[in-house]
Structure formats: structure tokens, C-alpha cells
Protein backbone atom coordinates (compact mmCIF):
# COMPACT_ATOMS: atom_id res chain seq x y z
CA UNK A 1 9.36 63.42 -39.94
CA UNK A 2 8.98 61.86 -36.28
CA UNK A 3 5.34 61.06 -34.86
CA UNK A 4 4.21 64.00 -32.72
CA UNK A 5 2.19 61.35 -30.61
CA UNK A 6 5.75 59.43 -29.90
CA UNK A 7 8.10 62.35 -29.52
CA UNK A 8 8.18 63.19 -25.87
CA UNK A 9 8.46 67.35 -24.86
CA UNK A 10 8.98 66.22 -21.48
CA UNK A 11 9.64 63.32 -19.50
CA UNK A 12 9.63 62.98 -15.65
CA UNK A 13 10.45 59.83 -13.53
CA UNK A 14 9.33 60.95 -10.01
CA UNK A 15 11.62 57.92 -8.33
CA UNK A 16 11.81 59.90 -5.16
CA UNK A 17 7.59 60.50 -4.80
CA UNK A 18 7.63 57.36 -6.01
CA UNK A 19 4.16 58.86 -8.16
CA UNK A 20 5.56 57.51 -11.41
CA UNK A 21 6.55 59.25 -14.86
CA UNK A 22 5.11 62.06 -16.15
CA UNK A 23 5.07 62.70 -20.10
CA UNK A 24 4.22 65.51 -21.91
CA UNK A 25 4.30 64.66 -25.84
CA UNK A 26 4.45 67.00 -28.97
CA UNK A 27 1.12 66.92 -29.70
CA UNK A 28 -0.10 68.31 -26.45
CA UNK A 29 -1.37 64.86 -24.60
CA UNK A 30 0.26 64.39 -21.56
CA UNK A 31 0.61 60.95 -20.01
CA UNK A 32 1.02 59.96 -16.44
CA UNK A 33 1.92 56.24 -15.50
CA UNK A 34 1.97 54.77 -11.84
CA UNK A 35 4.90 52.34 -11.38
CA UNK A 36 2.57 49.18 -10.82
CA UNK A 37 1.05 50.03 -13.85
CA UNK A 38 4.14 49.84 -15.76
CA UNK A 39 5.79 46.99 -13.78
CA UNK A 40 2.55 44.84 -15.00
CA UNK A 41 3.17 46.23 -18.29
CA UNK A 42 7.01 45.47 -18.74
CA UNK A 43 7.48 45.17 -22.34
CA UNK A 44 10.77 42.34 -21.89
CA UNK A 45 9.74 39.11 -23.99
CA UNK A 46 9.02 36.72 -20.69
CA UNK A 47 6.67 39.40 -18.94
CA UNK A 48 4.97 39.69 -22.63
CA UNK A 49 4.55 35.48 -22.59
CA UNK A 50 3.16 35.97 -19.15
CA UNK A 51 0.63 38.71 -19.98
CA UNK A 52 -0.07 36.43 -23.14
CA UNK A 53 -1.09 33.38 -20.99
CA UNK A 54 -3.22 35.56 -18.66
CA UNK A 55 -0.49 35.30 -15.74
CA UNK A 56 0.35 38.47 -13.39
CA UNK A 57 4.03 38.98 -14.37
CA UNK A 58 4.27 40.28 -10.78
CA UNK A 59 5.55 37.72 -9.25
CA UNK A 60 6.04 37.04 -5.34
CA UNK A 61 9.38 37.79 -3.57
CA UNK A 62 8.70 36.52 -0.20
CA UNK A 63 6.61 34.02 1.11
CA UNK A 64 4.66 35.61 4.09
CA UNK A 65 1.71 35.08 6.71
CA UNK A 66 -0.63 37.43 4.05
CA UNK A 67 0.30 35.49 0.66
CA UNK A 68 -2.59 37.21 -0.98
CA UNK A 69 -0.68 41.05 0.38
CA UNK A 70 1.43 41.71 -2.41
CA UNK A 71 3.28 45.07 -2.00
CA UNK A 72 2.57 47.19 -5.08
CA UNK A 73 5.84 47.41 -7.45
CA UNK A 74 7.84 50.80 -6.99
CA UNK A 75 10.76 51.84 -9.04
CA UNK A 76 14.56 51.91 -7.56
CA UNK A 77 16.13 53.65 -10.18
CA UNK A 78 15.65 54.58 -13.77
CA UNK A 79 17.94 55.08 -16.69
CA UNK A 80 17.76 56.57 -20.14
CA UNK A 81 18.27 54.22 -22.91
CA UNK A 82 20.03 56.57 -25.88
CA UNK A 83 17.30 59.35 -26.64
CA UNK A 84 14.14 56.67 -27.18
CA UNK A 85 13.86 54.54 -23.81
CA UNK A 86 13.37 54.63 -20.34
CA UNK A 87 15.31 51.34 -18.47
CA UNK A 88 13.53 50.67 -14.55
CA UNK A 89 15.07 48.83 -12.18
CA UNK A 90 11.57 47.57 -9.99
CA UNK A 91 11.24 46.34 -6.20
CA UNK A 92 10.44 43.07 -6.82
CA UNK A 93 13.72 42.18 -8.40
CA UNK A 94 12.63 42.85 -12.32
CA UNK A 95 15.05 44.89 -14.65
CA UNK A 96 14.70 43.65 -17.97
CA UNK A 97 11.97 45.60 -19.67
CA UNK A 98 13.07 48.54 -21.93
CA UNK A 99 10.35 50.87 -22.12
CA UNK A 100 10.00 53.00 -25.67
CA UNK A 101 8.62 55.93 -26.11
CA UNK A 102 6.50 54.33 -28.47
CA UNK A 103 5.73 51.90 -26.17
CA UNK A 104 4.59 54.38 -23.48
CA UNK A 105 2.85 56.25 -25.68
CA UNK A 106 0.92 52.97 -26.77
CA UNK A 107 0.01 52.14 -23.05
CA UNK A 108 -0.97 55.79 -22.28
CA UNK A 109 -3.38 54.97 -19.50
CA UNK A 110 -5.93 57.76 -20.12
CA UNK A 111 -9.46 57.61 -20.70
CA UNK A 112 -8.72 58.72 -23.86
CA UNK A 113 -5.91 56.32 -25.21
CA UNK A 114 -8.00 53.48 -23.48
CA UNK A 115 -10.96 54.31 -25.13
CA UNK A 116 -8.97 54.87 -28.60
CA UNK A 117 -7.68 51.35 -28.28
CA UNK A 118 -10.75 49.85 -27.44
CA UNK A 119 -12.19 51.31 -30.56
CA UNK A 120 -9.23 49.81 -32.64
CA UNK A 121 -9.70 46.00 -31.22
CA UNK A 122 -13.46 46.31 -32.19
């Protein structure tokens, strides 16, 4: 039998707000992600190195006046990926991360995820 906490009821990829994705799971919790937040979490093995090695996996397009400006990531398009991913295509050029919904349910941003996870490191 699936997970209720991975098994989404709902899922919404507001490309055109550009507010994010919106996911309301089986067992009630409903998660809302902003695209920054899950450009800097992009779950493809060289932004995971990055993130291990305490490096923004951001990384600058264009070399301006303001180098310490960095426009915050936004989402061109999204895809399905069968019935158990999410694929983004993000504004700075990144397109490799395949987003679970395991995965999104383990980087729920919430105070409640965040302080579940917390509790699980300690």
C-alpha cells in the first residue's frame, strides 16, 4: 500500500504566477514550494555534490555591473515524469533535476516538515 505522506491528491505548478507548486497529499498536509527554493534544491547528482561541498548550485549566467544581484530562479516550463515526478526547466539554464514526489514531500518547506527533520538529525 503507497505512503499517504508521498501520494500527491493534487499537484499545481503555477508557471504562469510564477508562485511555485502547490501540493496537496493524501494525508491532508499540503505543501507549497517557491521556485528558488526548489532550483537550490535540484535533486540531479552535480547540484547534490554542490550542496554537499557547501556551494550555491545557483550559479551565475551573466556577468554584470551588480555581481552580487543574482535574479532569483523562476521556472520556464514543467513536465510530468510518468505518474511520480515533476521535470523543471529553470531560468538560469538548469534542466537536469527530476523532482519525486518523494523527494518533494521530503523537502516540504513547512514549519512542520522542517521542524520534523530537525528532530530526526538530532
Amino acid at each position: 500500500m503507497p505512503d499517504p505522506r508521498t501520494e500527491p491528491v493534487s499537484v499545481k505548478v503555477l508557471l504562469t504566477t510564477g508562485e511555485g507548486v502547490v501540493i496537496e497529499w493524501r494525508d491532508a498536509h499540503q505543501s507549497r514550494y517557491t521556485f528558488p527554493y526548489l532550483r537550490e534544491q535540484c535533486p540531479c547528482a552535480t547540484c547534490r555534490e554542490r550542496r554537499a561541498q557547501g556551494q550555491s548550485v545557483v550559479a551565475s549566467r551573466v556577468r554584470g555591473d551588480l555581481p552580487m544581484y543574482q535574479e532569483p530562479a523562476r521556472a520556464l516550463r514543467a513536465e510530468p515524469v510518468g505518474h511520480y515526478a515533476v521535470h523543471f526547466d529553470f531560468s538560469d539554464g538548469h534542466g537536469t533535476g527530476i523532482y519525486s514526489f518523494e523527494y518533494f514531500r521530503r523537502i516540504c518547506p513547512c514549519e512542520e516538515c522542517k521542524a520534523a527533520r530537525k528532530a530526526q538529525e538530532e
